[in-house]
N, C-alpha and C. Protein backbone atom coordinates (compact mmCIF):
# COMPACT_ATOMS: atom_id res chain seq x y z
N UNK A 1 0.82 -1.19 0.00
CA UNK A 1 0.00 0.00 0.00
C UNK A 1 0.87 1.26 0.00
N UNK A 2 1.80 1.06 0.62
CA UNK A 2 2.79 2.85 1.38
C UNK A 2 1.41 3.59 1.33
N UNK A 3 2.10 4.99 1.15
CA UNK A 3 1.48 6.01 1.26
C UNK A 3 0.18 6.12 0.56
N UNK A 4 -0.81 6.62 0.52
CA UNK A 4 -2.15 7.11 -0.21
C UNK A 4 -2.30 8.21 0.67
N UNK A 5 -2.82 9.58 -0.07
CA UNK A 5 -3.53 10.29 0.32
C UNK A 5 -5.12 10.28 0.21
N UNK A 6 -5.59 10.69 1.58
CA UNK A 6 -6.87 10.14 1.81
C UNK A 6 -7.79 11.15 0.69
N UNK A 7 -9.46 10.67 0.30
CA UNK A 7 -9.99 11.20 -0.51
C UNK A 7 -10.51 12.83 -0.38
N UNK A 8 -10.39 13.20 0.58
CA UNK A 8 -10.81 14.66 0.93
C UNK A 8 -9.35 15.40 0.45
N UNK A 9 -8.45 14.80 0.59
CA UNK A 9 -6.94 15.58 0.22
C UNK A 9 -5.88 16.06 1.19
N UNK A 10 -6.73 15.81 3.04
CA UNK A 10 -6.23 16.40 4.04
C UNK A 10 -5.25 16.02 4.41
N UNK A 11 -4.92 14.62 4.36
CA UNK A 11 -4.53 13.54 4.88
C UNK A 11 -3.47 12.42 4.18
N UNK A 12 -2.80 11.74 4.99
CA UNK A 12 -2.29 10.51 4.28
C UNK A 12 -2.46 9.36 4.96
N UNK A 13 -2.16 8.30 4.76
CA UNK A 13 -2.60 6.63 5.28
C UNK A 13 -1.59 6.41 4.83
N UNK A 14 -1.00 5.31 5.78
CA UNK A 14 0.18 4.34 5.35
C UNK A 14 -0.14 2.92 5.68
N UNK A 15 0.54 2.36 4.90
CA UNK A 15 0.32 0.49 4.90
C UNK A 15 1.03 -0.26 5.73
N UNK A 16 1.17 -1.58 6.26
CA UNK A 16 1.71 -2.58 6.48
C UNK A 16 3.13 -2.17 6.51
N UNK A 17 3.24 -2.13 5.23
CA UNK A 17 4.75 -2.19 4.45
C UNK A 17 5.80 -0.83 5.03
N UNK A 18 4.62 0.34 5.48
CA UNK A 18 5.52 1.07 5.59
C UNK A 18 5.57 1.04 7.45
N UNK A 19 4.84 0.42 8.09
CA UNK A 19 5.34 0.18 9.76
C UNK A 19 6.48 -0.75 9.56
N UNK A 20 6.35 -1.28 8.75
CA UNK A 20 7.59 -2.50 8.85
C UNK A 20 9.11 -1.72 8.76
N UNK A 21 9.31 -1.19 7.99
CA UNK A 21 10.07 -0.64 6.84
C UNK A 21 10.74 0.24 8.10
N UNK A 22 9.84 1.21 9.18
CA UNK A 22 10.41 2.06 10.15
C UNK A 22 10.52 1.21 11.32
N UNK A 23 9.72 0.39 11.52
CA UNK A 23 9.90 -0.19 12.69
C UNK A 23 11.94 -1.01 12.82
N UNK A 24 11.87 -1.57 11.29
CA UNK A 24 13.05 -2.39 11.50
C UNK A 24 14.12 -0.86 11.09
N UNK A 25 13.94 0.12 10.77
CA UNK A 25 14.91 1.22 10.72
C UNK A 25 15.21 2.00 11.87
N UNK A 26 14.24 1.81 12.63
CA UNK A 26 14.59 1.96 14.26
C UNK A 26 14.97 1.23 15.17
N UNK A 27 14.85 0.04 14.95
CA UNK A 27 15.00 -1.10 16.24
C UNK A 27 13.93 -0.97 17.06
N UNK A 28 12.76 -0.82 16.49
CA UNK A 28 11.78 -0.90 17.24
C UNK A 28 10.40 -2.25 17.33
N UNK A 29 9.66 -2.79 17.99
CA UNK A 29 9.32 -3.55 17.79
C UNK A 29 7.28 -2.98 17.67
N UNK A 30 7.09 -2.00 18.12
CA UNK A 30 5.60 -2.22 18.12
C UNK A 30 5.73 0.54 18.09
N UNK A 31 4.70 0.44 17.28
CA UNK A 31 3.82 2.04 17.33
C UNK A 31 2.94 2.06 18.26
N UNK A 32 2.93 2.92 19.03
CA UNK A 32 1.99 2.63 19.35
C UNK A 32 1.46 3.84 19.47
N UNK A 33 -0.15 3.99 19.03
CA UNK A 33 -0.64 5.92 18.43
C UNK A 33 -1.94 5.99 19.38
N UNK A 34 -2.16 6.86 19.10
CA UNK A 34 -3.78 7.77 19.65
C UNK A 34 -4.51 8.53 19.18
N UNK A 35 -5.50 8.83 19.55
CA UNK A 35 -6.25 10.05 18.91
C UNK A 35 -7.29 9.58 17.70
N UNK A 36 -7.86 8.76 18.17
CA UNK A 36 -8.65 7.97 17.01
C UNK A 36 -9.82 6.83 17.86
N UNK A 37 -10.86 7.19 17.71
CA UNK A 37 -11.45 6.09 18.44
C UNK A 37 -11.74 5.01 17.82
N UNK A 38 -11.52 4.37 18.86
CA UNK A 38 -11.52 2.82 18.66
C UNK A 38 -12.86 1.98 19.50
N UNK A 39 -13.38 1.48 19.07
CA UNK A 39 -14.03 0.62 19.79
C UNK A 39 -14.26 0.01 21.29
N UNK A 40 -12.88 -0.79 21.60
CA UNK A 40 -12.95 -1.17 22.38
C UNK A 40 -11.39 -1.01 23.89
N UNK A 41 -11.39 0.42 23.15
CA UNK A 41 -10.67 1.54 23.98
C UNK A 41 -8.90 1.10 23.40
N UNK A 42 -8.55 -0.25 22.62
CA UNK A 42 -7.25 0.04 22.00
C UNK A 42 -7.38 -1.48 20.80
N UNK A 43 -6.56 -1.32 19.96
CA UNK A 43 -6.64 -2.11 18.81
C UNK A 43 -5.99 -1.91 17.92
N UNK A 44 -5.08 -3.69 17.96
CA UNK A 44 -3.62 -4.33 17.12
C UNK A 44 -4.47 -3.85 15.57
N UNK A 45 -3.17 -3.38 14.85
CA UNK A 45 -3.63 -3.65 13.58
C UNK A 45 -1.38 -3.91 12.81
N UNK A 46 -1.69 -4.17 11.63
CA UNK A 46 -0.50 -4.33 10.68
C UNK A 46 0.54 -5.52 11.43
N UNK A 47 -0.28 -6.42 11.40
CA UNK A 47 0.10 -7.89 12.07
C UNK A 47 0.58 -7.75 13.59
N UNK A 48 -0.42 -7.07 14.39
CA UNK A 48 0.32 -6.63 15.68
C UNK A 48 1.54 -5.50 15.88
N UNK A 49 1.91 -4.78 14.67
CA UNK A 49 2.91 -4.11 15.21
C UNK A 49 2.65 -2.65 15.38
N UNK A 50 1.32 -2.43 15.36
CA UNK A 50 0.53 -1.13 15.44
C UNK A 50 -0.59 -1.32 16.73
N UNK A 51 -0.53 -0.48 17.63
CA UNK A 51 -1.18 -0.24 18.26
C UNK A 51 -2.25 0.82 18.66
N UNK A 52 -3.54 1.34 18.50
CA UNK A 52 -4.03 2.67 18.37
C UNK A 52 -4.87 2.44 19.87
N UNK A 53 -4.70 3.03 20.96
CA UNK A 53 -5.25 3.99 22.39
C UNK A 53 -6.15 5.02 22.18
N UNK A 54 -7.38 4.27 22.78
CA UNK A 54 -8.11 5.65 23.21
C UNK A 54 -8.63 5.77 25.01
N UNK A 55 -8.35 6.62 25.31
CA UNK A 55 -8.30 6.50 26.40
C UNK A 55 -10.00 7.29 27.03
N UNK A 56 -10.96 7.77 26.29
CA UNK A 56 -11.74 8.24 26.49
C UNK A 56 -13.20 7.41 26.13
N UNK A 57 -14.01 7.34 26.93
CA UNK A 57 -14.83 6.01 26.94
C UNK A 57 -15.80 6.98 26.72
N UNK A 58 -16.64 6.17 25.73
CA UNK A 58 -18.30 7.19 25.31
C UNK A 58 -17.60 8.68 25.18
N UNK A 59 -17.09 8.19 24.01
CA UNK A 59 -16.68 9.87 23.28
C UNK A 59 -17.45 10.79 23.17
N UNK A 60 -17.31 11.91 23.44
CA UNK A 60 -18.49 13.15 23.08
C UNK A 60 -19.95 12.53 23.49
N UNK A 61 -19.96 11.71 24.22
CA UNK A 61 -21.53 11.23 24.82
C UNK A 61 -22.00 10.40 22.99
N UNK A 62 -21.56 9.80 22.38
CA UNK A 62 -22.75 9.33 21.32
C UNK A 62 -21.63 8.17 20.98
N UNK A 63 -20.29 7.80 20.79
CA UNK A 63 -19.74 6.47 20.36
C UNK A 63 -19.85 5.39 20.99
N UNK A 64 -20.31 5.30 22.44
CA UNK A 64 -20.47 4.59 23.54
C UNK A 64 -19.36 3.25 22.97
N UNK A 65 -18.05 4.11 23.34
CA UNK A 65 -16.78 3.04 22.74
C UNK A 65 -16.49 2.81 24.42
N UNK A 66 -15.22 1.83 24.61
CA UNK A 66 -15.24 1.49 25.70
C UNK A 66 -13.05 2.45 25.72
N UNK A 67 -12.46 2.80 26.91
CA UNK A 67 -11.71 3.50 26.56
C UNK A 67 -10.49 2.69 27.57
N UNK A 68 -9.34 3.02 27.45
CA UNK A 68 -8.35 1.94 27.27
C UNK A 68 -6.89 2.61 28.25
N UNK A 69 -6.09 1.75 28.70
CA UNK A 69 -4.97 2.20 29.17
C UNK A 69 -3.60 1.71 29.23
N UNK A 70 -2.68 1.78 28.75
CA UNK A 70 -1.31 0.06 28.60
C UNK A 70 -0.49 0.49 29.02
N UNK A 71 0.05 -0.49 30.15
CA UNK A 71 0.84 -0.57 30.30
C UNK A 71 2.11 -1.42 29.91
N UNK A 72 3.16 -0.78 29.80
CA UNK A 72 4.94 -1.89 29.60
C UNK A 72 5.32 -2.20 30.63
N UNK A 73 5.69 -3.21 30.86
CA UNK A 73 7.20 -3.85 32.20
C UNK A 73 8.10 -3.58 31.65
N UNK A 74 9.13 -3.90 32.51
CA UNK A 74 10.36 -4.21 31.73
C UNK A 74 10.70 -5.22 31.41
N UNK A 75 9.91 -5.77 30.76
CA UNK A 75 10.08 -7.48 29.72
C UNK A 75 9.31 -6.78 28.39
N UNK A 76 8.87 -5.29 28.59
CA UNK A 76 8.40 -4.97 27.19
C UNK A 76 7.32 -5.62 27.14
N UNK A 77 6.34 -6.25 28.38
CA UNK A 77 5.08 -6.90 27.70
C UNK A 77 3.89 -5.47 28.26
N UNK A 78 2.88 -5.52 27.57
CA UNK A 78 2.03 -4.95 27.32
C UNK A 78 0.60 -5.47 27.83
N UNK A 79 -0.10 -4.33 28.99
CA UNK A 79 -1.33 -4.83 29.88
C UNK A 79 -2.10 -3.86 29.16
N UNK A 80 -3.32 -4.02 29.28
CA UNK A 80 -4.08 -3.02 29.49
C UNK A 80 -5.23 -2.84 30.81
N UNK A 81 -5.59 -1.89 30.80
CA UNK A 81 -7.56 -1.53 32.12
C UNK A 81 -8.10 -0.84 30.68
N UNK A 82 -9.14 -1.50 30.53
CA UNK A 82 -10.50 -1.20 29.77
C UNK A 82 -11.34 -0.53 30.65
N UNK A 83 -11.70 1.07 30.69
CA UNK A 83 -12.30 1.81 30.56
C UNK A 83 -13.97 1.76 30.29
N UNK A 84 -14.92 1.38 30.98
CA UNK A 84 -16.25 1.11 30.47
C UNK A 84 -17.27 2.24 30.58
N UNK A 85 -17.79 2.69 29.38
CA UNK A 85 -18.75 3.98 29.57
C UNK A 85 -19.68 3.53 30.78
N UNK A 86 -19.87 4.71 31.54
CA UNK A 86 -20.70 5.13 32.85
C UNK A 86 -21.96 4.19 32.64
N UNK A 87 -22.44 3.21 33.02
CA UNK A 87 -23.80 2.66 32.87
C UNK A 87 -23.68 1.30 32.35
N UNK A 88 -22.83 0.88 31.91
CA UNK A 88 -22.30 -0.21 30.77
C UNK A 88 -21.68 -1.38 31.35
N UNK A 89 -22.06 -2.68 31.54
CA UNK A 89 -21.50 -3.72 32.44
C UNK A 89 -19.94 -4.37 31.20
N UNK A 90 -18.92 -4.54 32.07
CA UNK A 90 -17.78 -4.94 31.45
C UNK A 90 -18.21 -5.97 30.87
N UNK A 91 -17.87 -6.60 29.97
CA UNK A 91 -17.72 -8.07 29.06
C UNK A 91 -16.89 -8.59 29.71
């Protein structure tokens, strides 16, 4: 995929190919981003090496998403606390 600019013109999207491409040009093993809601407050994408956080549960009162928090050790493993909108029984 690389790069595409998105259809409004604002924007760009990147692929698979290009987390890979920086990840191994950094020595890094995982992105991990924000600012995008997600569903179920965080969510793997580009074979796990992308991670997207939202930390805000029932966005603006109408996504009734659930919102998210991760933690690292120092073994580099990765927890999270799921965040459940006000009223909403955990799964």
């Amino acid at each position: 995929m690389g790069w595409t600019e998105n259809d409004r013109g604002v924007s760009v999207s990147f692929g698979p190919d290009v987390i890979s491409k920086f990840l191994q040009k950094h020595d890094f093993d995982l992105i991990c981003r924000a600012h995008q809601v997600v569903e179920d407050g965080y969510e793997f994408s580009a074979q796990r090496k992308l991670i997207t956080i939202f930390s805000a549960p029932n966005y603006c009162g109408t996504f009734d998403n659930a919102g998210a928090l991760m933690s690292v050790n120092e073994d580099l493993l990765c927890s999270f606390q799921i965040l459940t909108p006000a009223g909403k029984k955990k799964k």
